[in-house]
N, C-alpha and C. Protein backbone atom coordinates (compact mmCIF):
# COMPACT_ATOMS: atom_id res chain seq x y z
N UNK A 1 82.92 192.58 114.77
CA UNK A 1 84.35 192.81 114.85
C UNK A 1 84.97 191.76 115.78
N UNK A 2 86.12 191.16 114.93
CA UNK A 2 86.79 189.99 116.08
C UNK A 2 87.71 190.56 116.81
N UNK A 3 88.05 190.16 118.02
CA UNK A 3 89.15 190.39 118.95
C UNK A 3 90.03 189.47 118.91
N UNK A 4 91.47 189.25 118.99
CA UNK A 4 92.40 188.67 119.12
C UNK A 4 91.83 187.35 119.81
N UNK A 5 91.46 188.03 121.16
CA UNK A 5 91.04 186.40 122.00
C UNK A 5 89.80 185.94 121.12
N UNK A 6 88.94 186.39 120.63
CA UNK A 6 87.80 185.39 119.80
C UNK A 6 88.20 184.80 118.44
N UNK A 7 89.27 185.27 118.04
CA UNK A 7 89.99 184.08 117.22
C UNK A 7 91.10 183.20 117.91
N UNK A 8 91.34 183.53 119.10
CA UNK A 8 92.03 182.17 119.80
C UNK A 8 91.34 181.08 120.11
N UNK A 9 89.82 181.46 120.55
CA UNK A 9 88.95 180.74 120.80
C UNK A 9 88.33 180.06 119.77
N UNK A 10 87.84 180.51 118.90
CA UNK A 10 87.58 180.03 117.77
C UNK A 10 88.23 179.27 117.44
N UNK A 11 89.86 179.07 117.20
CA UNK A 11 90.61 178.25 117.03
C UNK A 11 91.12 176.79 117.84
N UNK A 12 91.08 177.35 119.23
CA UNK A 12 90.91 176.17 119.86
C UNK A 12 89.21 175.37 120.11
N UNK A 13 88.44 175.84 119.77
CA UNK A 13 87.09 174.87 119.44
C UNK A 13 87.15 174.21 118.51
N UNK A 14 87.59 174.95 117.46
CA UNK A 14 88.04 174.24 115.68
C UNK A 14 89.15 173.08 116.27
N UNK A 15 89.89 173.31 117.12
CA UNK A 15 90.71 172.33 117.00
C UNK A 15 90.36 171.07 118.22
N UNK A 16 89.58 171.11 119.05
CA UNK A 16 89.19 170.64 119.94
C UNK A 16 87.96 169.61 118.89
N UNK A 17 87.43 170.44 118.30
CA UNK A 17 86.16 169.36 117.58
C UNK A 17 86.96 168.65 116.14
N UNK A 18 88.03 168.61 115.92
CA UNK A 18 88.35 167.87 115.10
C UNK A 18 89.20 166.68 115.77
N UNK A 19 89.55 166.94 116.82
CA UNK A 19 90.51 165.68 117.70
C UNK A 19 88.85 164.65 117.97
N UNK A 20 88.03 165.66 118.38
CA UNK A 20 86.86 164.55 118.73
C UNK A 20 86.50 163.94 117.20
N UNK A 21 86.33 164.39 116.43
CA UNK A 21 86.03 163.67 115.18
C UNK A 21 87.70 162.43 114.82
N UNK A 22 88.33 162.90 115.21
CA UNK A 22 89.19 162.21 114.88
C UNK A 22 89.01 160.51 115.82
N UNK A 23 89.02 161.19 116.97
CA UNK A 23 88.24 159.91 117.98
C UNK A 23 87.45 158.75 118.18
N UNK A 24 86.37 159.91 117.46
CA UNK A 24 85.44 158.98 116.94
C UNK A 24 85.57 157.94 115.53
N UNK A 25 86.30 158.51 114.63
CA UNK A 25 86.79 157.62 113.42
C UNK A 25 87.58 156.03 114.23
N UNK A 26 88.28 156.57 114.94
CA UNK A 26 89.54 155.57 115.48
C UNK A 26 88.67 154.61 116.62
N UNK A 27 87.72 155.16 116.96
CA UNK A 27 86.57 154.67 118.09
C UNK A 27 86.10 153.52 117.16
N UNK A 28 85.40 153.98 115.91
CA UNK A 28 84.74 152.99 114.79
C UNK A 28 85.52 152.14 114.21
N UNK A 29 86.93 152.61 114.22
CA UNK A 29 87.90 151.43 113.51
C UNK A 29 87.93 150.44 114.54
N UNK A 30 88.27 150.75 115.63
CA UNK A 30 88.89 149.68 116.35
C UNK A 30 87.10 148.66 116.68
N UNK A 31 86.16 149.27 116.87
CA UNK A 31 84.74 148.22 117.07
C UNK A 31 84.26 147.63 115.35
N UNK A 32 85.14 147.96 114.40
CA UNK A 32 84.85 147.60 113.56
C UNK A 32 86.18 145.94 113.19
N UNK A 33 87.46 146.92 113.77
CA UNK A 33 88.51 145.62 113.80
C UNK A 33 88.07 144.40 115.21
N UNK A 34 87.27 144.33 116.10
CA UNK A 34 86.69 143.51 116.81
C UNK A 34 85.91 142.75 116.25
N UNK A 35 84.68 143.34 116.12
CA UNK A 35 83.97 142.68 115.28
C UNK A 35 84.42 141.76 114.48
N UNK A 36 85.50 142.10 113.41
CA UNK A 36 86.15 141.18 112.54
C UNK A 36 86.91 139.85 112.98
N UNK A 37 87.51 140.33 114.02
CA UNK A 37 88.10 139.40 114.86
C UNK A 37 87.27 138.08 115.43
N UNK A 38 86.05 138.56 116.28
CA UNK A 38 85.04 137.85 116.60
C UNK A 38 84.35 137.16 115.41
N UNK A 39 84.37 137.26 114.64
CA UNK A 39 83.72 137.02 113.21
C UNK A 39 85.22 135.55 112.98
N UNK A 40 85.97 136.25 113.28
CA UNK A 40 87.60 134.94 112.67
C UNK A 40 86.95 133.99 113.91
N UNK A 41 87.22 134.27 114.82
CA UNK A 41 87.18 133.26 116.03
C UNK A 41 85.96 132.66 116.30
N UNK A 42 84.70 133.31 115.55
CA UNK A 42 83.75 132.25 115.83
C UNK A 42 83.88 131.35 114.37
N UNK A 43 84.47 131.40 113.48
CA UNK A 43 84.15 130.70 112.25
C UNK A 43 85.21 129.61 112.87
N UNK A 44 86.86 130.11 113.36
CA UNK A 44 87.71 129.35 113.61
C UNK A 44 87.01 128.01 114.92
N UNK A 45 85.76 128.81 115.31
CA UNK A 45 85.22 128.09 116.86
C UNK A 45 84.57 126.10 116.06
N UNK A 46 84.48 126.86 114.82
CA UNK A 46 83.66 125.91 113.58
C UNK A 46 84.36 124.95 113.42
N UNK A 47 85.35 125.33 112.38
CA UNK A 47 85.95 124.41 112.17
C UNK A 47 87.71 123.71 112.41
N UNK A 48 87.63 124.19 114.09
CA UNK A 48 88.80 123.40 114.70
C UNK A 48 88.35 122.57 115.95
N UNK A 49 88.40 121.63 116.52
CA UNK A 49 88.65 120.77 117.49
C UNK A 49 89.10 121.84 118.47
N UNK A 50 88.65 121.62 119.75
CA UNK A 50 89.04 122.68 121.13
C UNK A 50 90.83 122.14 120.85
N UNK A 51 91.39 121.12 120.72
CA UNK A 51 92.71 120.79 120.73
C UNK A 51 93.61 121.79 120.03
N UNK A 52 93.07 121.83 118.48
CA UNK A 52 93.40 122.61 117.80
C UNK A 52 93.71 123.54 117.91
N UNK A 53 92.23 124.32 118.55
CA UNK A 53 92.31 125.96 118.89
C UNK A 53 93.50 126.06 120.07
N UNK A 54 93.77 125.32 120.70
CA UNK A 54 94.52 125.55 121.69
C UNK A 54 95.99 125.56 120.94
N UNK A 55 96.45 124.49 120.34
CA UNK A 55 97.77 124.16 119.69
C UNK A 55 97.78 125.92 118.98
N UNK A 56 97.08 126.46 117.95
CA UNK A 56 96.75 127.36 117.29
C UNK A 56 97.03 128.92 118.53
N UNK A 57 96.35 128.68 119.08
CA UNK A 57 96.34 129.83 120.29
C UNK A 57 98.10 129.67 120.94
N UNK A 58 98.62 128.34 120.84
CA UNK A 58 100.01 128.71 121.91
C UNK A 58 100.84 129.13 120.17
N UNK A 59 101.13 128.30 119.35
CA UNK A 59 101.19 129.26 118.53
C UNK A 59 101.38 130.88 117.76
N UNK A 60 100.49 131.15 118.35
CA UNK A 60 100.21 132.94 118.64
C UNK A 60 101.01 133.48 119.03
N UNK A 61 100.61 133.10 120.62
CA UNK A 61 102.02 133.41 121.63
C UNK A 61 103.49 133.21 121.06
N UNK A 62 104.08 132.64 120.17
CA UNK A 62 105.37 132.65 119.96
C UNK A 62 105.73 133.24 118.65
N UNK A 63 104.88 132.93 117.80
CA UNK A 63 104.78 133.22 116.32
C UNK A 63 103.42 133.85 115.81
N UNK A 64 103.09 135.05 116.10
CA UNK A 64 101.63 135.61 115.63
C UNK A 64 101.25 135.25 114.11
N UNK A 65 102.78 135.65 113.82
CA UNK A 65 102.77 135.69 112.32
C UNK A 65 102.37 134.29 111.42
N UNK A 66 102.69 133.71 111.86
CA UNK A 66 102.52 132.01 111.47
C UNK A 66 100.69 131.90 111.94
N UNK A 67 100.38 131.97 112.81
CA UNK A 67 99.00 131.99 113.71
C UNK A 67 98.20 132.36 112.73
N UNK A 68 98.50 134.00 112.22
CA UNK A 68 97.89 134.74 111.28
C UNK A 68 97.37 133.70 110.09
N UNK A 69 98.64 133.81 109.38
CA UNK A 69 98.65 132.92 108.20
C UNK A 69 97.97 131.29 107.86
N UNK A 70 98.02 130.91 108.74
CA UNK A 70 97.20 129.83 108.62
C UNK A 70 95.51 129.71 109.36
N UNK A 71 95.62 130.48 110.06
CA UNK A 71 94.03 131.19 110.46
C UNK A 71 94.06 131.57 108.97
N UNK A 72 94.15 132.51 108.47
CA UNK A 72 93.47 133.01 106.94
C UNK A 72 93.19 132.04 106.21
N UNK A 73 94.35 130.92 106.44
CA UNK A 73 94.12 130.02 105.09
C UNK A 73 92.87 128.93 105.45
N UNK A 74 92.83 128.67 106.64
CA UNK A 74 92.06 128.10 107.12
C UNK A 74 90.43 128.58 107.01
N UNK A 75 90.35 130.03 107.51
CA UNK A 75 89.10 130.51 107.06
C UNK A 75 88.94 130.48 105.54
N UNK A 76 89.48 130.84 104.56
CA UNK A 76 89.66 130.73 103.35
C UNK A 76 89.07 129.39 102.77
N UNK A 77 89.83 128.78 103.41
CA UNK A 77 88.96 127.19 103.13
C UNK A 77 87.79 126.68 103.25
N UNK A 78 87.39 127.23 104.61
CA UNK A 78 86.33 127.06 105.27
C UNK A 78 85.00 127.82 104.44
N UNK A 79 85.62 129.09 104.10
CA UNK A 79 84.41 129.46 103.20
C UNK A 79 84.32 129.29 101.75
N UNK A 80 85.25 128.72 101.17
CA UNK A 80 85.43 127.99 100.27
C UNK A 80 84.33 126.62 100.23
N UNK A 81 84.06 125.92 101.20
CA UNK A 81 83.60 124.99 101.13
C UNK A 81 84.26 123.75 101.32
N UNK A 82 85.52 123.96 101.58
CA UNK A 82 86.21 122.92 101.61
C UNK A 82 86.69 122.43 102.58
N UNK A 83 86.08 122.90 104.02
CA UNK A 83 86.59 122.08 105.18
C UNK A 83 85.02 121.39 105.54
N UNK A 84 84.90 120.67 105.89
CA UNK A 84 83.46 119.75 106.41
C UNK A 84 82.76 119.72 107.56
N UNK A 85 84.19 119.05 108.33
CA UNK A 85 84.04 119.09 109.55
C UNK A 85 85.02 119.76 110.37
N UNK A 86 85.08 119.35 111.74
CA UNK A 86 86.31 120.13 112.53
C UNK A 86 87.46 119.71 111.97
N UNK A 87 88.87 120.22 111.93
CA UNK A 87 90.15 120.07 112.01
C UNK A 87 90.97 119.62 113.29
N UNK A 88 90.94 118.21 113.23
CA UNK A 88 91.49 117.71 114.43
C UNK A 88 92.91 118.38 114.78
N UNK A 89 93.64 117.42 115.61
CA UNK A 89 95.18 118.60 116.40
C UNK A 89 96.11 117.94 115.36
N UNK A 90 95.75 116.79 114.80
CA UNK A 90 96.88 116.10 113.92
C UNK A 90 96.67 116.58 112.84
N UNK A 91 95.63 116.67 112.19
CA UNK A 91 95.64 117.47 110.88
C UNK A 91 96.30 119.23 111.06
N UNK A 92 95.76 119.79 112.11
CA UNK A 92 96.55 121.12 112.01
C UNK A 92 97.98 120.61 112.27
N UNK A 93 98.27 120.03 112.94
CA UNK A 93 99.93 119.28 112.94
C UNK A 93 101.02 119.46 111.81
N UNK A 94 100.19 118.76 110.70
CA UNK A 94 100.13 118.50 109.36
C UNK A 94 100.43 119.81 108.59
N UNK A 95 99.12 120.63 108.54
CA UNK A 95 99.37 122.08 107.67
C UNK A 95 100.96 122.81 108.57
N UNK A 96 100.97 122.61 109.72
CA UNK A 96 101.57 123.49 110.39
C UNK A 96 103.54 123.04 109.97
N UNK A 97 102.94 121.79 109.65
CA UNK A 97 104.14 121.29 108.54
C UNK A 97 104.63 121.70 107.78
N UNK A 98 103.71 121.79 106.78
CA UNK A 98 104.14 122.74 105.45
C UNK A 98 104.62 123.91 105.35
N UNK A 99 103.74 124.52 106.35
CA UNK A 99 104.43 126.19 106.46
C UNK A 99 105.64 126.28 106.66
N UNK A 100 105.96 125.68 108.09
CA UNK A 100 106.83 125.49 108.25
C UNK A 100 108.58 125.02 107.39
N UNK A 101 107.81 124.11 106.68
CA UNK A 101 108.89 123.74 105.91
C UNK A 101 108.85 124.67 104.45
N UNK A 102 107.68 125.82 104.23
CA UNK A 102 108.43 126.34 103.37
C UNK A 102 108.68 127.65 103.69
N UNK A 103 108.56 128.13 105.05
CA UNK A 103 109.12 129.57 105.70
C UNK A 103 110.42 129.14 106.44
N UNK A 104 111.16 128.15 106.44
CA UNK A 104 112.53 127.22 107.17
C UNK A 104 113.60 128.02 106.13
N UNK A 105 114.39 128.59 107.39
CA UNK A 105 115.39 129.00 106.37
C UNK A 105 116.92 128.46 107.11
N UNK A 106 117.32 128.24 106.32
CA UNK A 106 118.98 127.34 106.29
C UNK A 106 120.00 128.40 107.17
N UNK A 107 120.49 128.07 108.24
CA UNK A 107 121.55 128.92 108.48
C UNK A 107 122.88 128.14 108.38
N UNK A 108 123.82 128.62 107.75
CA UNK A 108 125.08 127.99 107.81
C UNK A 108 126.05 129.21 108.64
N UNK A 109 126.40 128.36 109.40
CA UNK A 109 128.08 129.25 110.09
C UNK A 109 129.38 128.41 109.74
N UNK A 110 130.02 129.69 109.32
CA UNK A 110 131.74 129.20 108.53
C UNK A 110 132.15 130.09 109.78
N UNK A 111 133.43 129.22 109.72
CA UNK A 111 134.51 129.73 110.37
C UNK A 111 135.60 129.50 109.81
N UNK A 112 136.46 130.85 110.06
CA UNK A 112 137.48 131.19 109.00
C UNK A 112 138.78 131.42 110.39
N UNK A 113 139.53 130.70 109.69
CA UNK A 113 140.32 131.01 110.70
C UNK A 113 141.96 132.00 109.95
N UNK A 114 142.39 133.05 110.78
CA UNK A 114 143.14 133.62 109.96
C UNK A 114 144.55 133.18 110.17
């Protein structure tokens, strides 16, 4: 026979062991999103010039989003087969060009006078 309090209890164990399961999922995501990371940055360790990585790293700091995107494309390449050697600071210079010029967006200001 249950008592009021042994289904309170019951309920807060039930709910106490699912926050820990929950924990632990979010525990495995995040050593699983490291890993991945470490996995980008040692391939990126490959094939960029310390110059690079640095230009690339300040980068980050202002524009992640840009950082992102050409890290991918860059690994992409890389396991593609199609980078050789390192990527000097002038060649990332170069890609960092393109993006650039095709994420550039035009602002015009009118002024209207009444």
């Amino acid at each position: 026979m249950y008592y009021r309090n042994d289904e309170e209890v019951e309920a807060l164990i039930e709910r106490r062991y699912r926050e820990l399961l929950a924990k632990g999922k979010e525990a495995e995501l995040r050593r699983r999103q490291a890993e991945e990371e470490a996995r980008r940055q040692e391939i990126l360790r490959m094939i960029l010039t310390p110059e690079a990585r640095e230009r690339l790293s300040n980068i980050r700091l202002v524009r992640p989003e840009i950082a992102r995107a050409v890290e991918d494309r860059l690994i992409a390449l890389a396991l593609q087969g199609k980078i050789t050697q390192p990527l000097t600071d002038e060649e990332l210079k170069s890609i960092l060009a393109e993006i650039y010029e095709r994420t550039r967006r035009d602002f015009r200001i009118s002024i209207r006078e009444k």
